[in-house]
C-alpha atoms as a PDB file:
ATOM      1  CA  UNK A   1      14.736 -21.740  11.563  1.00  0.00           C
ATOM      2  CA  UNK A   2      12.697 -21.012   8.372  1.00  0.00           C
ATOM      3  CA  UNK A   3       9.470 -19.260   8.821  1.00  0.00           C
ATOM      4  CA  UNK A   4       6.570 -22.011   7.991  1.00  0.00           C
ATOM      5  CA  UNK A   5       4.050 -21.152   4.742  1.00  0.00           C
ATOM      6  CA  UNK A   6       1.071 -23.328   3.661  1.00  0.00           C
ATOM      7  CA  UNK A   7       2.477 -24.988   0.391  1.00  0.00           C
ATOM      8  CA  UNK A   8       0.553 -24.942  -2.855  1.00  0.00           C
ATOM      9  CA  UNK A   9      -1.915 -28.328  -3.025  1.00  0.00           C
ATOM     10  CA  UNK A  10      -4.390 -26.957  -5.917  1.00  0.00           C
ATOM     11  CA  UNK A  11      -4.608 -26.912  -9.116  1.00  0.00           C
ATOM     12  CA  UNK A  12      -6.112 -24.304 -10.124  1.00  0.00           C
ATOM     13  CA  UNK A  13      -8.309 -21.677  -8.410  1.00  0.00           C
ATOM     14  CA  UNK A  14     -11.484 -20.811 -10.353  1.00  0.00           C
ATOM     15  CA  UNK A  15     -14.337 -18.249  -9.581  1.00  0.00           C
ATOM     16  CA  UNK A  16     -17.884 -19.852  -8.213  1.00  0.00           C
ATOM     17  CA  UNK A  17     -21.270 -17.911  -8.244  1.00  0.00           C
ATOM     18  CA  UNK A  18     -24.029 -18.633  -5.419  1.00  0.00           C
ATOM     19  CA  UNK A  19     -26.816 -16.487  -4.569  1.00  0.00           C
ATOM     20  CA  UNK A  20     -25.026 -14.331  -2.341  1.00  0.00           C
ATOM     21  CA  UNK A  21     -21.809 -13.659  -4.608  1.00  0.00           C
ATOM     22  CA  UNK A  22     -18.816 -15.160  -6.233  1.00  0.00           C
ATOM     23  CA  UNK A  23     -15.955 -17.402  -4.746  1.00  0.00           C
ATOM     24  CA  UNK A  24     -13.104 -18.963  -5.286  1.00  0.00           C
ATOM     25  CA  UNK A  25     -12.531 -22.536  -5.193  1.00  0.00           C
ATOM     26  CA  UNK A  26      -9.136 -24.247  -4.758  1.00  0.00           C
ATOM     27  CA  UNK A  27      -9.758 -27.252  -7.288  1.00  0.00           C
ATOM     28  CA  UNK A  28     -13.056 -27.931  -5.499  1.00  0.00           C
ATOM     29  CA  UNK A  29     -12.590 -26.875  -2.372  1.00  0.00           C
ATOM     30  CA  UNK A  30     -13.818 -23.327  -1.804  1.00  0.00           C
ATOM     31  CA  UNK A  31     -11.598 -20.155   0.038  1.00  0.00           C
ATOM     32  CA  UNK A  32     -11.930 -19.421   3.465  1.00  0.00           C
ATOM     33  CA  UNK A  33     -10.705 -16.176   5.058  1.00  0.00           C
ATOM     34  CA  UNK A  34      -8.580 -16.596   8.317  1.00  0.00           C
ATOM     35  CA  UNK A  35     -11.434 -16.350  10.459  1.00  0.00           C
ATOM     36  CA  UNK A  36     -13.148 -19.082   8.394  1.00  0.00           C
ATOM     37  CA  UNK A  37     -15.850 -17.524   6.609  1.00  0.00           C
ATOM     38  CA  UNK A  38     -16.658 -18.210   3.219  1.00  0.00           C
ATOM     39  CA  UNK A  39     -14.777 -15.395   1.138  1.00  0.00           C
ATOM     40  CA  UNK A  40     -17.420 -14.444  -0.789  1.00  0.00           C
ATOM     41  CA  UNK A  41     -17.094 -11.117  -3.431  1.00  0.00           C
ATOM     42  CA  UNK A  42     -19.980  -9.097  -4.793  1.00  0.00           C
ATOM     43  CA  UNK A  43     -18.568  -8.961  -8.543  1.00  0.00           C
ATOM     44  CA  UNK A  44     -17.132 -11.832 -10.592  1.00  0.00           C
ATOM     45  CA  UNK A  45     -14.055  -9.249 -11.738  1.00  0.00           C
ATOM     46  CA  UNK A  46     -13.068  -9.052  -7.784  1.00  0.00           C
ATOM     47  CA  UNK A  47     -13.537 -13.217  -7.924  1.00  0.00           C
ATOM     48  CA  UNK A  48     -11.156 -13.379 -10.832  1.00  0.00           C
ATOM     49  CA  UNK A  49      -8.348 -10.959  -9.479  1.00  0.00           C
ATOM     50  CA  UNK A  50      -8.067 -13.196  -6.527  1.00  0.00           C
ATOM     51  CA  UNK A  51      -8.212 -15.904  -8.126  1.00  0.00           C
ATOM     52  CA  UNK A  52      -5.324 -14.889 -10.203  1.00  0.00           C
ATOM     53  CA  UNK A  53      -3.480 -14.037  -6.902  1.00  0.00           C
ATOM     54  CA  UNK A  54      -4.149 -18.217  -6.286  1.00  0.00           C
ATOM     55  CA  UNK A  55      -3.101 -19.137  -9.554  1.00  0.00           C
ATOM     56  CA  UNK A  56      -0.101 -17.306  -8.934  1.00  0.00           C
ATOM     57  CA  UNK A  57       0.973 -18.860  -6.093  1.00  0.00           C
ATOM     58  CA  UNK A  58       4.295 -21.199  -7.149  1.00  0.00           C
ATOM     59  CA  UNK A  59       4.900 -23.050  -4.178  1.00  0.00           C
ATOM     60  CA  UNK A  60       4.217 -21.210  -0.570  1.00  0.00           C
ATOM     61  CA  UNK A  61       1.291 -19.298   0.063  1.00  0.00           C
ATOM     62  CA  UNK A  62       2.660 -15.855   1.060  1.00  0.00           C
ATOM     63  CA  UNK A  63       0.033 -13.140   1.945  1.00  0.00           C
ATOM     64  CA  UNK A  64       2.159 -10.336   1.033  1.00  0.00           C
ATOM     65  CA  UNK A  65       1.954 -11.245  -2.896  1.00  0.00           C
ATOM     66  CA  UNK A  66      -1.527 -11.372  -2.472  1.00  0.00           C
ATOM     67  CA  UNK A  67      -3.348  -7.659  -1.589  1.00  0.00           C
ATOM     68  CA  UNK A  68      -6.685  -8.426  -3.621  1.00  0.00           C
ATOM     69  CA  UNK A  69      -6.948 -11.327  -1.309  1.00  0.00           C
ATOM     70  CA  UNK A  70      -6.212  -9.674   2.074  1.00  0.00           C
ATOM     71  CA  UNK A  71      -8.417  -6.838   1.396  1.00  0.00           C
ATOM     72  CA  UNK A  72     -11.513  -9.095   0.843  1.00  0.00           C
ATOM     73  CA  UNK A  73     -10.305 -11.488   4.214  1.00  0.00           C
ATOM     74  CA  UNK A  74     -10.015  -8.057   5.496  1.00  0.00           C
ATOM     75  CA  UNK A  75     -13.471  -7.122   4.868  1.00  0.00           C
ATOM     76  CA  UNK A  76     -15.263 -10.012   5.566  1.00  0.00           C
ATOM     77  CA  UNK A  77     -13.389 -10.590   8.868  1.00  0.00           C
ATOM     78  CA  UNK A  78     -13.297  -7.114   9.880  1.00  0.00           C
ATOM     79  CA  UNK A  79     -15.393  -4.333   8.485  1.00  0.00           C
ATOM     80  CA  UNK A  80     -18.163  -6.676   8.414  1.00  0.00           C
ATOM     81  CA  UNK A  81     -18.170  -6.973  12.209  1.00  0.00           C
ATOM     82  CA  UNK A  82     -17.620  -2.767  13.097  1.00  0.00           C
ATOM     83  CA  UNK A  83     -18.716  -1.396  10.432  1.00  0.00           C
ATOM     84  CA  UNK A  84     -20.208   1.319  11.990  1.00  0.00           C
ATOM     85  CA  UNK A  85     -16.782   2.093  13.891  1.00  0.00           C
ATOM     86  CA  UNK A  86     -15.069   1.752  11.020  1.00  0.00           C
ATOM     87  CA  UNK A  87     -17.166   4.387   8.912  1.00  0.00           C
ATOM     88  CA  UNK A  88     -17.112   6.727  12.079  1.00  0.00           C
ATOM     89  CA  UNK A  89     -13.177   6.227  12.172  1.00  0.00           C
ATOM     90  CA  UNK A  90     -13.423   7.610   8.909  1.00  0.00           C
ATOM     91  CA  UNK A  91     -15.740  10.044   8.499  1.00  0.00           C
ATOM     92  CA  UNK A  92     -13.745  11.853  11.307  1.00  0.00           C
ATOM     93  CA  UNK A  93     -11.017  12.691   9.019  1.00  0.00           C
ATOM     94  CA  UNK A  94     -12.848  15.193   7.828  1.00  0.00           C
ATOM     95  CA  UNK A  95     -12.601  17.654  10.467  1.00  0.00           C
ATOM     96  CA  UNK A  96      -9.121  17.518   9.978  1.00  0.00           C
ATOM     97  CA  UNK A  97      -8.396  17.190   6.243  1.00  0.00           C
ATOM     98  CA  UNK A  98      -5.042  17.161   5.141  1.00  0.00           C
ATOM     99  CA  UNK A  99      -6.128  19.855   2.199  1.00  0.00           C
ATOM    100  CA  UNK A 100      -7.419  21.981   4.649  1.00  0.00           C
ATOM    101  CA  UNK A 101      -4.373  22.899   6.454  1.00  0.00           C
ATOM    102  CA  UNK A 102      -1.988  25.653   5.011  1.00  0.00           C
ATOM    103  CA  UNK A 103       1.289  26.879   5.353  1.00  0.00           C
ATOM    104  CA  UNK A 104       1.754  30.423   6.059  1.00  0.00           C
ATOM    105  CA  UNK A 105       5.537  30.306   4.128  1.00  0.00           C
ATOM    106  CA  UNK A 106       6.985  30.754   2.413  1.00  0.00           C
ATOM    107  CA  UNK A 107       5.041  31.891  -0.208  1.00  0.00           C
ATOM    108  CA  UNK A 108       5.735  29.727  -3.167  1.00  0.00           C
ATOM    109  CA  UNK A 109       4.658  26.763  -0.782  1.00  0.00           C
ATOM    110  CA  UNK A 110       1.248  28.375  -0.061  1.00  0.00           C
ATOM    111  CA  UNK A 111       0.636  29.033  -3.723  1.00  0.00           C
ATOM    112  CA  UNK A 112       1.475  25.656  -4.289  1.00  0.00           C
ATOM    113  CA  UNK A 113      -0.912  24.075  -1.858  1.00  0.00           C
ATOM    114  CA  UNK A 114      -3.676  26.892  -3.216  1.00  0.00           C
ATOM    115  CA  UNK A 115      -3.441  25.953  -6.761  1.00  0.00           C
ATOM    116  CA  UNK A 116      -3.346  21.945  -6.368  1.00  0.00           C
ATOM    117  CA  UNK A 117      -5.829  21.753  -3.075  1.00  0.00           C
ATOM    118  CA  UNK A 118      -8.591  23.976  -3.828  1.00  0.00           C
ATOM    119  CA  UNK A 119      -9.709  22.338  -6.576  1.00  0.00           C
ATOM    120  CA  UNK A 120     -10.409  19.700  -4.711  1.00  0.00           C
ATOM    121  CA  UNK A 121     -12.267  21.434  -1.987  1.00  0.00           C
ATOM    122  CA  UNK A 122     -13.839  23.048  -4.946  1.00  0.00           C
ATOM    123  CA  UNK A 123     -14.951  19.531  -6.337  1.00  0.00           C
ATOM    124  CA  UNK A 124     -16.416  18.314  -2.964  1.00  0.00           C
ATOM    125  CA  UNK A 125     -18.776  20.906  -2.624  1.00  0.00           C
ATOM    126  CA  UNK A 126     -19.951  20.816  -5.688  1.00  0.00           C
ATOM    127  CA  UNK A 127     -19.911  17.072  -6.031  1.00  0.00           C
ATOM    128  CA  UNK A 128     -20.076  15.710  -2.474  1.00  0.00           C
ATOM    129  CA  UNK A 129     -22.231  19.001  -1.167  1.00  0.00           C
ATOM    130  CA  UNK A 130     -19.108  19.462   1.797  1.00  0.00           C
ATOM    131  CA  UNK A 131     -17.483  22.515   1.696  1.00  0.00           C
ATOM    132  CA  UNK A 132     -14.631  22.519   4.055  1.00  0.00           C
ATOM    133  CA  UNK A 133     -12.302  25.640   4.869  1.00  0.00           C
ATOM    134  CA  UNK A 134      -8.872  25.919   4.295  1.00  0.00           C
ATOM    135  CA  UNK A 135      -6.556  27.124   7.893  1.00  0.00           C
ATOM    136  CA  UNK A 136      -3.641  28.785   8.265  1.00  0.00           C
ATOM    137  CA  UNK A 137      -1.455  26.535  10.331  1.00  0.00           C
ATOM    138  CA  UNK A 138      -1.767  23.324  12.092  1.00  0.00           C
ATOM    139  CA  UNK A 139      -4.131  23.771  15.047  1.00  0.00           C
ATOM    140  CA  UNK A 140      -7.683  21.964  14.354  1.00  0.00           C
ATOM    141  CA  UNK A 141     -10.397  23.904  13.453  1.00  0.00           C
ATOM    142  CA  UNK A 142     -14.114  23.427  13.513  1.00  0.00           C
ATOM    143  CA  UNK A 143     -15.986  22.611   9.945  1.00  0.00           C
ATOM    144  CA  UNK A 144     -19.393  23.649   9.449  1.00  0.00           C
ATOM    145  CA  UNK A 145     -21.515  20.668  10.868  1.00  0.00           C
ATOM    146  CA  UNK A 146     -23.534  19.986   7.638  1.00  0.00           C
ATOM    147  CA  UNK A 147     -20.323  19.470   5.110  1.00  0.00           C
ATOM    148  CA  UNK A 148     -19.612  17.085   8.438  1.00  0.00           C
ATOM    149  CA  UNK A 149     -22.967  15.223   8.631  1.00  0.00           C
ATOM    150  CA  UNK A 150     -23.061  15.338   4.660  1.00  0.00           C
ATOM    151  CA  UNK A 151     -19.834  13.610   4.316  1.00  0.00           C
ATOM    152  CA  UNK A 152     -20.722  11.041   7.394  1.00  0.00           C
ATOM    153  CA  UNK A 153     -23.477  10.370   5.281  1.00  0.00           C
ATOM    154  CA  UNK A 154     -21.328   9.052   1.755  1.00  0.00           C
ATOM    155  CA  UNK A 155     -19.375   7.130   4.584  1.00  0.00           C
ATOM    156  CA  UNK A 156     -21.860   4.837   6.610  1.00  0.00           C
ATOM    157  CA  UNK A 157     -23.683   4.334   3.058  1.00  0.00           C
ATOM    158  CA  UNK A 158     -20.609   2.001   1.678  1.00  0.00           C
ATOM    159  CA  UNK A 159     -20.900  -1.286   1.648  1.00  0.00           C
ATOM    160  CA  UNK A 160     -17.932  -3.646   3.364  1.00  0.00           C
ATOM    161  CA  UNK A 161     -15.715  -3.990   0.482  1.00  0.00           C
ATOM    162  CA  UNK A 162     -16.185  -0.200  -0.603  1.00  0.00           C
ATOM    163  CA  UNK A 163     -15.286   0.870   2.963  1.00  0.00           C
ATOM    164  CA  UNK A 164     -12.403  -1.187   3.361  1.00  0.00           C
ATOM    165  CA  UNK A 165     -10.901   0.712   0.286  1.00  0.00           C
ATOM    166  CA  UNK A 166     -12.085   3.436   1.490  1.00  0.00           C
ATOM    167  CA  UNK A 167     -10.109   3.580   5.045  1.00  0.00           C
ATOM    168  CA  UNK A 168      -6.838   2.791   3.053  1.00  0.00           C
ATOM    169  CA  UNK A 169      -7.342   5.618   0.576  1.00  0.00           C
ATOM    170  CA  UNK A 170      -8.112   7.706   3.403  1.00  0.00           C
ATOM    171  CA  UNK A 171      -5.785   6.634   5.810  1.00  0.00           C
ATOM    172  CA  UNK A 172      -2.534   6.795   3.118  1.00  0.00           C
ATOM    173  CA  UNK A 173      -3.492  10.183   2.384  1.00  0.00           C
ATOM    174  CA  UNK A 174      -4.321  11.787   4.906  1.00  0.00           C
ATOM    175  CA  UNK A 175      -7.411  13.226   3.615  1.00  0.00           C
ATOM    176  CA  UNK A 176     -11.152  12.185   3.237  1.00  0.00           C
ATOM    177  CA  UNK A 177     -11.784  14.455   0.103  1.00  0.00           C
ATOM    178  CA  UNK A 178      -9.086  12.886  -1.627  1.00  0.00           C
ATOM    179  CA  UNK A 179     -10.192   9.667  -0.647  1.00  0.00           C
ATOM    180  CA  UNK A 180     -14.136   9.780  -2.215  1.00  0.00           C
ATOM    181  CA  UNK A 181     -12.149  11.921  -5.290  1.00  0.00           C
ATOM    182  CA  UNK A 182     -10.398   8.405  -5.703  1.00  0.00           C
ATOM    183  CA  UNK A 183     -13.183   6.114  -5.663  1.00  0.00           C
ATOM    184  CA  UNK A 184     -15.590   8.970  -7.726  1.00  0.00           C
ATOM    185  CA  UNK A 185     -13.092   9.089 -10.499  1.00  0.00           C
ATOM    186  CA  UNK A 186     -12.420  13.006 -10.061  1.00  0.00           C
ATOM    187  CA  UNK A 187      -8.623  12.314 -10.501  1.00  0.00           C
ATOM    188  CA  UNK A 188      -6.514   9.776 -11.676  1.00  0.00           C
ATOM    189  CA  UNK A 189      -5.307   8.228  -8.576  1.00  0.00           C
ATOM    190  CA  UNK A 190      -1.488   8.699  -9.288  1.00  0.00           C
ATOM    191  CA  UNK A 191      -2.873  12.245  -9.231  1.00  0.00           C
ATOM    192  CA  UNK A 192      -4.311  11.987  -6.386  1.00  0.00           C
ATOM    193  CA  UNK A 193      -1.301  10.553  -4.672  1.00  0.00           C
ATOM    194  CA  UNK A 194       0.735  13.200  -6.219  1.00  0.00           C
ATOM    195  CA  UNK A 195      -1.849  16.064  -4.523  1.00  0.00           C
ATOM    196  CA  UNK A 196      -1.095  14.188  -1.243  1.00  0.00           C
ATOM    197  CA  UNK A 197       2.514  14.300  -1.087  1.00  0.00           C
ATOM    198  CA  UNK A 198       2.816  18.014  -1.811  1.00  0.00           C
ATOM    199  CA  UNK A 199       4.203  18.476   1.475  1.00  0.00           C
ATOM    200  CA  UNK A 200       6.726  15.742   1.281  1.00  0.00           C
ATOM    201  CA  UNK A 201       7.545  16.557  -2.335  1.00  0.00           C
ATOM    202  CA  UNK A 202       8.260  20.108  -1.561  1.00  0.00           C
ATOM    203  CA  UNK A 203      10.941  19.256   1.707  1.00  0.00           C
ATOM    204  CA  UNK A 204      12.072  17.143  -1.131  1.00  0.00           C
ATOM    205  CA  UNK A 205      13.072  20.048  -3.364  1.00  0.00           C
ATOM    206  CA  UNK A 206      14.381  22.362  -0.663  1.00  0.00           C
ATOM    207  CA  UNK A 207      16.586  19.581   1.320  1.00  0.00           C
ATOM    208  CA  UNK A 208      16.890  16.965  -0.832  1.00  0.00           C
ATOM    209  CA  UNK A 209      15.328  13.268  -1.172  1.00  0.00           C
ATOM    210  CA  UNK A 210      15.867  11.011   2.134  1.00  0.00           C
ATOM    211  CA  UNK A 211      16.617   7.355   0.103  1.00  0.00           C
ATOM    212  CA  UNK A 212      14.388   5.919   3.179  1.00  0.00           C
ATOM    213  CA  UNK A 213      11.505   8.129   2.857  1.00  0.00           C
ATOM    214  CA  UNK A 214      11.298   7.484  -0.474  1.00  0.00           C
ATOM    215  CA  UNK A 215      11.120   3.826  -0.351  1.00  0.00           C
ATOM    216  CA  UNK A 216       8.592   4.306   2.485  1.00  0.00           C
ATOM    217  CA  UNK A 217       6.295   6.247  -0.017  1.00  0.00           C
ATOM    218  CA  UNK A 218       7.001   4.396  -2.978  1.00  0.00           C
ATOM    219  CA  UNK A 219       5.453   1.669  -0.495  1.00  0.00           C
ATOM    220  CA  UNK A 220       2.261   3.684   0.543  1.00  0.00           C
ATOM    221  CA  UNK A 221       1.413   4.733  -2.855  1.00  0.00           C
ATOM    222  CA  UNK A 222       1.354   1.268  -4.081  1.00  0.00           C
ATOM    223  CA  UNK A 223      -0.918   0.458  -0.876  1.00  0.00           C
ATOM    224  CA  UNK A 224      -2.806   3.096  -2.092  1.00  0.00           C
ATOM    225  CA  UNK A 225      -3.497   2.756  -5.861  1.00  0.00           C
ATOM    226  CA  UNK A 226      -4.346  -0.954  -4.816  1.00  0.00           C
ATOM    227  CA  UNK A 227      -6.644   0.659  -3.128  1.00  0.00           C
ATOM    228  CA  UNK A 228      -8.190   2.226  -5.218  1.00  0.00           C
ATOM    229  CA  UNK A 229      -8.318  -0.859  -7.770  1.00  0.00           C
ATOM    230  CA  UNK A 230      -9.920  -3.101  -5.244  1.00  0.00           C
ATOM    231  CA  UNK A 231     -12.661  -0.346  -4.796  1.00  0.00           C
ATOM    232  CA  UNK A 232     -13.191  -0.239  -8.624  1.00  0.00           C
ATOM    233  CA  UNK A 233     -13.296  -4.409  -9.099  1.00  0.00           C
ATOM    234  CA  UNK A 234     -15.534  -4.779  -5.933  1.00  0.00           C
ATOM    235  CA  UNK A 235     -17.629  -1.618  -7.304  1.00  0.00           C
ATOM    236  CA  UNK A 236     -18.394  -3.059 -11.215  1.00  0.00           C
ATOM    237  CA  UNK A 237     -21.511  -5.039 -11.326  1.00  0.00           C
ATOM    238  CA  UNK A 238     -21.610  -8.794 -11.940  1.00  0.00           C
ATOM    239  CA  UNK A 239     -20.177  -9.852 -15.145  1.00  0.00           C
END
């Protein structure tokens, strides 16, 4: 038996502005997220992506070709309603950032993760005022308290749609520096991608590319530069 998909009765999808945002309408009847709220944006170029994502549509609705629009039902339905947990979730991963945890060899691996981390932890103390210490190994180690309360700070401060990117970028990573370099434009964020994946990238090298882990990151690092695009649309101001 064929899985069952809404089918395509619109038109077109077009953006609407009220007073508390923009939304999309299906010919006149406005979007709903799956917990029926009114899927209302912040910025008209976050509106129009998803309404492309409608427009797009040929025949059956299918969520997976549409990220811009489960990120905002995400949002709305979710990180509206814990935001607070979700910000705490992850602020946390900055006790245990994935730049701050070092191999001890070989040695071309820890000059490696030297000359393409640092920077980084370089940038968010100048930039974010969070200077966190690189470890030899893998056991957790304490960071200083204010980088902590400083970066739990730039956290709880983002909005709904800014924190939903965030957690992705975050959560893909591994690593709540790169994740605020993303969204503050300090990298590109193919870059940034690339920074995460040292790791992976040097197994690669030494033992050769696994076909399946492969197409397992060349799925993450979409999920991730969408990411960072849906932070950037829901970030512009109203066009």
């Amino acid at each position: 038996m064929s899985e069952w998909a809404a089918k395509r009765f619109w038109t077109e999808a077009t953006v609407t502005q009220g007073e508390d945002g923009f939304g999309i309408a299906l010919d006149t009847r406005p979007v709903k997220t799956p917990a029926k709220a009114a899927l209302i944006v912040p910025t008209r170029p976050l509106a129009a992506a998803i309404a492309a994502e409608w427009n797009a549509v040929a025949e059956k609705i299918d969520p997976r070709d549409m990220p811009m629009t489960r990120s905002a039902n995400a949002a709305l339905d979710k990180v509206a309603h814990q935001h607070a947990e979700v910000a705490d979730m992850i602020a946390a991963y900055g006790e245990t950032d994935l730049l701050c945890y070092r191999a001890t060899t070989p040695q071309e691996l820890v000059l490696r993760q030297s000359e393409e981390w640092d920077p980084l932890l370089d940038w968010a103390e100048s930039v974010l005022h969070a200077r966190l210490r690189p470890v030899p190994g893998i056991m957790p180690a304490p960071q200083d308290d204010a980088a902590m309360q400083n970066l739990r700070m730039l956290v709880h401060a983002q909005g709904i749609f800014e924190l939903t990117a965030l957690h992705d970028l975050v959560a893909l990573s591994g690593s709540l520096v790169l994740g605020l370099a993303a969204q503050k434009k300090a990298r590109h964020p193919s870059e940034l991608w690339q920074i995460s994946r040292l790791d992976e990238a040097w197994q690669a090298e030494v033992w050769g590319a696994d076909e399946d882990a492969e197409k397992l990151a060349a799925i993450k690092r979409a999920a991730f530069l969408h990411a960072e695009e849906f932070y950037c649309l829901a970030s512009e101001k109203s066009a």
